[in-house]
Protein backbone atom coordinates (compact mmCIF):
# COMPACT_ATOMS: atom_id res chain seq x y z
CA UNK A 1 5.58 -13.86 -35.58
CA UNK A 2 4.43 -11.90 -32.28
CA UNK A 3 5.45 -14.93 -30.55
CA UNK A 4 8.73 -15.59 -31.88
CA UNK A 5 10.12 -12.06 -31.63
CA UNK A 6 8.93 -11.53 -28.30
CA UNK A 7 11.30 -13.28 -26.13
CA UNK A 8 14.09 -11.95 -27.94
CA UNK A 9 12.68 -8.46 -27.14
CA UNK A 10 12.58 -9.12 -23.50
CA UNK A 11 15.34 -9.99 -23.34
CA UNK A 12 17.46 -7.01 -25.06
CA UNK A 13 15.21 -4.75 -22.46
CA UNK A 14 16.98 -6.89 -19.73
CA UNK A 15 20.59 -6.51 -21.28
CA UNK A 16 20.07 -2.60 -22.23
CA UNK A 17 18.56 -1.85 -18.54
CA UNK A 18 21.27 -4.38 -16.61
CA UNK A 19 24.13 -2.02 -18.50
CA UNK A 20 22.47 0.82 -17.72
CA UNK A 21 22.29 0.00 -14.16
CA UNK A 22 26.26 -1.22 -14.29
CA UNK A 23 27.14 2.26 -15.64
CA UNK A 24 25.66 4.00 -12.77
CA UNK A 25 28.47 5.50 -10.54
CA UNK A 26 27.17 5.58 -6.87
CA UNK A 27 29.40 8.26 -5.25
CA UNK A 28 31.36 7.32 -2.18
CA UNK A 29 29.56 10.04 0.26
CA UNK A 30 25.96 8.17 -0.75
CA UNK A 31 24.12 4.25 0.09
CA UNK A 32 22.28 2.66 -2.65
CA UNK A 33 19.92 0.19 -2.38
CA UNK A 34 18.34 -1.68 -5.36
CA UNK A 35 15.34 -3.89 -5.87
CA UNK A 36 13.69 -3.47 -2.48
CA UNK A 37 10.05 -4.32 -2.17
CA UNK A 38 7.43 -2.16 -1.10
CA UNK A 39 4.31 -4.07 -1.99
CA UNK A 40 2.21 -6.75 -3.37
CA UNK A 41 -0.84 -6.46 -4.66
CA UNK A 42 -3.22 -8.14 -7.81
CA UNK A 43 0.00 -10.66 -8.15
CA UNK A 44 2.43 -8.23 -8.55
CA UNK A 45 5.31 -7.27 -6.52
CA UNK A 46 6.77 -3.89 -6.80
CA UNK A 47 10.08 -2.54 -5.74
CA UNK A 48 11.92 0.55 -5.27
CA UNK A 49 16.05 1.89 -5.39
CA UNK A 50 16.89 3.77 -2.39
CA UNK A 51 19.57 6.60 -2.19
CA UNK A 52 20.85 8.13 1.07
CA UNK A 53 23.59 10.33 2.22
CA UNK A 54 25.84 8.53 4.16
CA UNK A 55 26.93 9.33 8.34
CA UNK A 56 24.03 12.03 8.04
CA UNK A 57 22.24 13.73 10.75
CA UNK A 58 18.70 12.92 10.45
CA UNK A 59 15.68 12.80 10.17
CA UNK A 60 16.33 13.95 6.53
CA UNK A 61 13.52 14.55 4.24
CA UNK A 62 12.67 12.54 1.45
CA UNK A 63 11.49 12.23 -2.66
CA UNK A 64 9.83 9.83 -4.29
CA UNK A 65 10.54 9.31 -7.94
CA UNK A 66 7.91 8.08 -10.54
CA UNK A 67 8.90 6.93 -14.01
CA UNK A 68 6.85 7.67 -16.63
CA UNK A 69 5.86 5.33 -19.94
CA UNK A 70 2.14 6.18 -21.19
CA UNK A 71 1.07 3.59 -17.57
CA UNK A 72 2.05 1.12 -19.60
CA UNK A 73 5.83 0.88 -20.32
CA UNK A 74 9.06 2.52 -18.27
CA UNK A 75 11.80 1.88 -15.70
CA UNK A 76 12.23 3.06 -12.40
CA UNK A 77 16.12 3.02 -12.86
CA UNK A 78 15.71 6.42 -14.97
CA UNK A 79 15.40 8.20 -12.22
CA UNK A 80 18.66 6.58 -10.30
CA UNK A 81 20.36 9.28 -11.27
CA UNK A 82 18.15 12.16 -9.70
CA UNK A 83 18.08 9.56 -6.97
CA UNK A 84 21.53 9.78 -6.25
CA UNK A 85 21.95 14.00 -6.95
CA UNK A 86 19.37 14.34 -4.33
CA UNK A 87 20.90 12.11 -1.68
CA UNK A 88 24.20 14.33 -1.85
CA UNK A 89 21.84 17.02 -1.36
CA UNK A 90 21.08 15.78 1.56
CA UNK A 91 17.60 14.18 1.02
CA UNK A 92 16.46 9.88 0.70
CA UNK A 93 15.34 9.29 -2.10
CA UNK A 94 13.37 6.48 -3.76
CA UNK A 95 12.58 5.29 -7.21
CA UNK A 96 10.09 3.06 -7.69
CA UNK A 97 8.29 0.83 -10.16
CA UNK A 98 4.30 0.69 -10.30
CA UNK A 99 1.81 -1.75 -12.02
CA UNK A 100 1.43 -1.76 -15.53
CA UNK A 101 -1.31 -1.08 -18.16
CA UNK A 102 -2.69 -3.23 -19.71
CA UNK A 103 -2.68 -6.41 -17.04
CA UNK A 104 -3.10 -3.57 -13.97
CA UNK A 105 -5.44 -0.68 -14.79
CA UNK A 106 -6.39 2.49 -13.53
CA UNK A 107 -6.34 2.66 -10.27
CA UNK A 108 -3.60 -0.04 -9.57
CA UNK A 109 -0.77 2.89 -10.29
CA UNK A 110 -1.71 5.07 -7.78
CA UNK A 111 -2.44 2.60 -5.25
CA UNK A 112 1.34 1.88 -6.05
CA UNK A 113 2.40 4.98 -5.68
CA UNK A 114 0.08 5.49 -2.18
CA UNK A 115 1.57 2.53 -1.07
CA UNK A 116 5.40 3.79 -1.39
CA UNK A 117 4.92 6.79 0.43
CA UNK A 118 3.18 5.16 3.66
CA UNK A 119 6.19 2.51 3.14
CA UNK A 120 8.66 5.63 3.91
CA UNK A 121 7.10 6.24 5.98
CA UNK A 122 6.58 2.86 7.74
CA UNK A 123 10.32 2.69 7.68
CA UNK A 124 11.22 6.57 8.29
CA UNK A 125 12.84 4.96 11.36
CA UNK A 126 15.24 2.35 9.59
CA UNK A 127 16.20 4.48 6.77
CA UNK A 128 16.28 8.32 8.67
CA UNK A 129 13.30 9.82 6.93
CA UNK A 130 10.98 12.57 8.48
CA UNK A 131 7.71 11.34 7.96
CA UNK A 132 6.58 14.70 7.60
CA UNK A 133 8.67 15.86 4.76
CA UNK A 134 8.31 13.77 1.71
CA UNK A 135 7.75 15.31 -1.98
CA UNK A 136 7.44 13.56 -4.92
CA UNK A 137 7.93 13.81 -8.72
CA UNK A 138 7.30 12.23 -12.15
CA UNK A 139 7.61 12.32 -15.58
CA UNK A 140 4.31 12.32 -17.95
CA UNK A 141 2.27 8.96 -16.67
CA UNK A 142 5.09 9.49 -13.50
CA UNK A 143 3.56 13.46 -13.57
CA UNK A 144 0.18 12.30 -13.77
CA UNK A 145 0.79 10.14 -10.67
CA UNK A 146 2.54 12.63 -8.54
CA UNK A 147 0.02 15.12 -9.23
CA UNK A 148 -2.37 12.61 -8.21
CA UNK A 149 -0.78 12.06 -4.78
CA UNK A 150 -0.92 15.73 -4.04
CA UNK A 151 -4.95 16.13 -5.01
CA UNK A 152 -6.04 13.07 -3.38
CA UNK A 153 -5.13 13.03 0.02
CA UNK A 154 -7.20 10.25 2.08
CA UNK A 155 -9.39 9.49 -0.39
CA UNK A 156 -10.31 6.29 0.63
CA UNK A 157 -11.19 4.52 -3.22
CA UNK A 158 -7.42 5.57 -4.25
CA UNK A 159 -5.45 4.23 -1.02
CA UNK A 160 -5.51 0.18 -1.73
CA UNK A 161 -4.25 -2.15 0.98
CA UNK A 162 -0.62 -2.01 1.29
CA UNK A 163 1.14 -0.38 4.23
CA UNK A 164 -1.90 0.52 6.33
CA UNK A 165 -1.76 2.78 9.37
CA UNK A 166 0.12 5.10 7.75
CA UNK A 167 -1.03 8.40 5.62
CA UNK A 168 -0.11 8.53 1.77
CA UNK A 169 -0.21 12.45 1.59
CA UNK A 170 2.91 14.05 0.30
CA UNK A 171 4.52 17.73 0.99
CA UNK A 172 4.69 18.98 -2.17
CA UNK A 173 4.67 18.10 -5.97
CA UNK A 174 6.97 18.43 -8.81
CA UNK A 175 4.87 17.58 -11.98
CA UNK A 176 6.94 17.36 -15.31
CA UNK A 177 4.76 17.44 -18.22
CA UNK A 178 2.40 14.92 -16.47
CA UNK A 179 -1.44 15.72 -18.04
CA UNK A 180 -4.31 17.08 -15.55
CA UNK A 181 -7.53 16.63 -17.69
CA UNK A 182 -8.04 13.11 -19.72
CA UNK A 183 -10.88 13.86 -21.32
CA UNK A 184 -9.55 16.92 -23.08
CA UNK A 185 -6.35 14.65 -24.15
CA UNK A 186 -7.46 13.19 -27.58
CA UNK A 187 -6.68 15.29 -30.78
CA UNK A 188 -4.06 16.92 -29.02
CA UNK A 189 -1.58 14.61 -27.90
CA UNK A 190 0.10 11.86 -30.55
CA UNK A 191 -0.82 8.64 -28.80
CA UNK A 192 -3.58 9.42 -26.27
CA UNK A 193 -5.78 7.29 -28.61
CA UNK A 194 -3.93 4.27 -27.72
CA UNK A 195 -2.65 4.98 -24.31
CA UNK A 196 -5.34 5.83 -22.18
CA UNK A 197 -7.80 2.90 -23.95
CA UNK A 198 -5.04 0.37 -22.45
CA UNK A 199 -5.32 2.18 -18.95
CA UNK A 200 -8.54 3.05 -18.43
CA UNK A 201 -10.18 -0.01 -19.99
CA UNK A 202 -11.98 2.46 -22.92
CA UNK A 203 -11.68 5.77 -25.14
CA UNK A 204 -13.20 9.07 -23.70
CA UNK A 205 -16.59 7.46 -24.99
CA UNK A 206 -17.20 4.18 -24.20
CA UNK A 207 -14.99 5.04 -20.67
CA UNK A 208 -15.72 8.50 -19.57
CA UNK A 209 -16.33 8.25 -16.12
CA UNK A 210 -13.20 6.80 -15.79
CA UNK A 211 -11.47 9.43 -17.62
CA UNK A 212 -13.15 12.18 -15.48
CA UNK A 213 -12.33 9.99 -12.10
CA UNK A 214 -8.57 9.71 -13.16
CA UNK A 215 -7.97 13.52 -13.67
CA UNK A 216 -5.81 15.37 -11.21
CA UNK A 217 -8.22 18.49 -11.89
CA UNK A 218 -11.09 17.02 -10.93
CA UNK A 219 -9.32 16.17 -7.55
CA UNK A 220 -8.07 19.78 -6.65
CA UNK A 221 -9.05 20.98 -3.32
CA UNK A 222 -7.59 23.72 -1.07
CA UNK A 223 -5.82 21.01 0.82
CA UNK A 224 -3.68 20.21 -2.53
CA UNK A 225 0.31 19.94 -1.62
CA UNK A 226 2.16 22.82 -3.25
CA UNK A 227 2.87 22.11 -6.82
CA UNK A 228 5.86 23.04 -9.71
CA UNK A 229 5.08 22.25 -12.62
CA UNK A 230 7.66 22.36 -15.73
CA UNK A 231 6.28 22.06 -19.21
CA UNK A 232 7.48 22.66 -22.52
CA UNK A 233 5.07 25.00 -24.95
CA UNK A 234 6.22 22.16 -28.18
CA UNK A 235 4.84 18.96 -26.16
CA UNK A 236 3.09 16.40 -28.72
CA UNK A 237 2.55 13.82 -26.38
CA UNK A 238 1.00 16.30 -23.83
CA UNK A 239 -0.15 19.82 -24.37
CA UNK A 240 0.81 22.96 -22.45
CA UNK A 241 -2.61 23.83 -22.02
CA UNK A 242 -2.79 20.94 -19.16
CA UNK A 243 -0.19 22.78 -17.02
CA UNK A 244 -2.06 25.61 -17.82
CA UNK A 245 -5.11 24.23 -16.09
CA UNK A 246 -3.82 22.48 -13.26
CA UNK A 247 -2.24 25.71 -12.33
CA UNK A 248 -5.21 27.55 -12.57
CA UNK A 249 -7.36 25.19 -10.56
CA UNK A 250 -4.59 25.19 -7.94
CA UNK A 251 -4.50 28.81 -7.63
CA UNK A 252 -8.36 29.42 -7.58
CA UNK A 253 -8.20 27.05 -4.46
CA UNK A 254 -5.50 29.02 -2.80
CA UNK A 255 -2.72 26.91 -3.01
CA UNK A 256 0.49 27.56 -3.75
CA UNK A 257 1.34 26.86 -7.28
CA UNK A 258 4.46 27.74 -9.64
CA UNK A 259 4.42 26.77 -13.53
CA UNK A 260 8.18 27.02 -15.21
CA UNK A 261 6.88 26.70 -19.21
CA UNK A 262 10.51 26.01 -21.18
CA UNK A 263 9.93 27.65 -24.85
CA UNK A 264 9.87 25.70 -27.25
CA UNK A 265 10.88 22.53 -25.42
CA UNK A 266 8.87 18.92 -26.34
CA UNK A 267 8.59 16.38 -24.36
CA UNK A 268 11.39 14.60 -22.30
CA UNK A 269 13.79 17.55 -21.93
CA UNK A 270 17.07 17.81 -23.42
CA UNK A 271 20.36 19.41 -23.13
CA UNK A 272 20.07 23.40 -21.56
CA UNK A 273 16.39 22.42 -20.37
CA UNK A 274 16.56 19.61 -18.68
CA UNK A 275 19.34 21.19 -16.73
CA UNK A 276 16.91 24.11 -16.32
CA UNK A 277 14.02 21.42 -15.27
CA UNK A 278 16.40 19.70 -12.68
CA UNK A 279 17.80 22.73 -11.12
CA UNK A 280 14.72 23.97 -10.69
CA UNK A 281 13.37 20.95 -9.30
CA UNK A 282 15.97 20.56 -6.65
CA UNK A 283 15.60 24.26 -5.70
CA UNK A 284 12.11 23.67 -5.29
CA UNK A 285 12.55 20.67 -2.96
CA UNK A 286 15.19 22.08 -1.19
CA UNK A 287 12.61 25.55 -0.55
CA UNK A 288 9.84 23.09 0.58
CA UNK A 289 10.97 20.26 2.46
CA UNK A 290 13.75 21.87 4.26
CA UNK A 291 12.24 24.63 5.90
């Protein structure tokens, strides 16, 4: 049955994300680029959409955009959107896809994600990016992974192969709802039990050290980028308490930290707070990487 159903599955994905991408309405002040390759690596090649302002005076700074989907599932074109609202705010900004659970585990995503920030800034020249001012932000897995960036900094097990010669460390983080502490996950998020197995090649027994080593707290160091993190108190799939921490680690290191909690939000914002959650998420980019 698996077999017969699945090709008919792909291929509604393919139809529901191509109309999804013909809906999008690039504004005439903004360049967007789709399907642009930024690595290869375990047989995979990854791409990214790239949104710009048009005739402006560079070099601008820039966002990277992670998707989420549990590491296993998701679509970078979610975040064309943002990716377009920031360009005519006068940033570049990139969405990009990332390695899958379960064919590409733990740490194949983040050295995805490594890889597309040294690719800005490989090309900060071609596509008027300051290397010095990039941010980045996710959703859930995409959270996890931008939080990750900002705690791991040049450490060398996490950086992979792609883009060398250039550093992977980011300006500041905007962490929606992405979890901080795996091994405090199961029993309080609804599919923990099945998502980190696939990603981590185990549950928080029979894979612990690799639950521990994939933490973003476990990572925090006073050299952390500056980090916003917007959570709703009524998340199932991850609990408030994980902002909580990550915030707290941050601050006992010294560095600068803001949580927004939305009341009684869940997770993947709607209506009034997602407007909240973007708003303040351009604000907060706009504060830190335009100085």
């Amino acid at each position: 049955m698996t077999s017969s159903v699945r090709p008919f599955a792909v291929l509604f994905l393919s139809l529901s994300l191509a109309a999804h991408a013909a809906e999008l309405a690039v504004p005439d002040n903004v360049t967007f680029e789709r399907d642009i390759t930024y690595a290869e690596a375990g047989g995979a090649r990854v791409q990214l959409n790239l949104a710009r302002p048009k005739n402006a005076h560079g070099p601008l700074p820039a966002v990277l955009c992670i998707h989420g989907g549990g590491f296993r599932a998701g679509s970078r074109e979610g975040y064309n959107k943002l990716c377009l609202t920031l360009a005519q705010r006068g940033f570049v900004a990139a969405t990009i896809s990332y390695r899958l659970a379960p064919t590409h585990q733990f740490p194949a995503a983040v050295h995805d994600t490594k890889a597309a920030v040294r690719w800005l800034r490989a090309n900060a020249a071609k596509y008027g990016i300051n290397p010095d001012r990039i941010g980045v932000t996710g959703g859930s897995a995409g959270g996890h992974l931008a939080q990750f960036l900002g705690v791991t900094a040049g450490v060398k097990d996490f950086e992979g192969a792609n883009n060398p010669g250039f550093s992977s460390a980011v300006t500041c983080v905007v962490n929606v709802y992405g979890p901080s502490d795996f091994t405090k996950s199961y029993g309080k998020s609804v599919d923990a039990h099945v998502v980190l197995p696939m990603w981590l090649g185990g549950d928080v027994n029979t894979a612990r050290a690799k639950h521990i080593q994939s933490s973003p707290l476990n990572w925090v160091t006073p050299n952390a980028a500056p980090t916003l993190i917007l959570h709703g108190t009524e998340d199932k799939y991850v609990a408030h308490e994980q902002a909580i921490w990550m915030r707290d680690r941050l601050t006992a290191c010294g560095v600068p930290v803001e949580l927004l909690t939305l009341e009684g939000a869940g997770h993947g914002f709607k209506g009034a707070d997602a407007e909240k959650a973007e708003a303040a998420l351009i604000t907060y980019f706009e504060k830190r990487l335009k100085k």
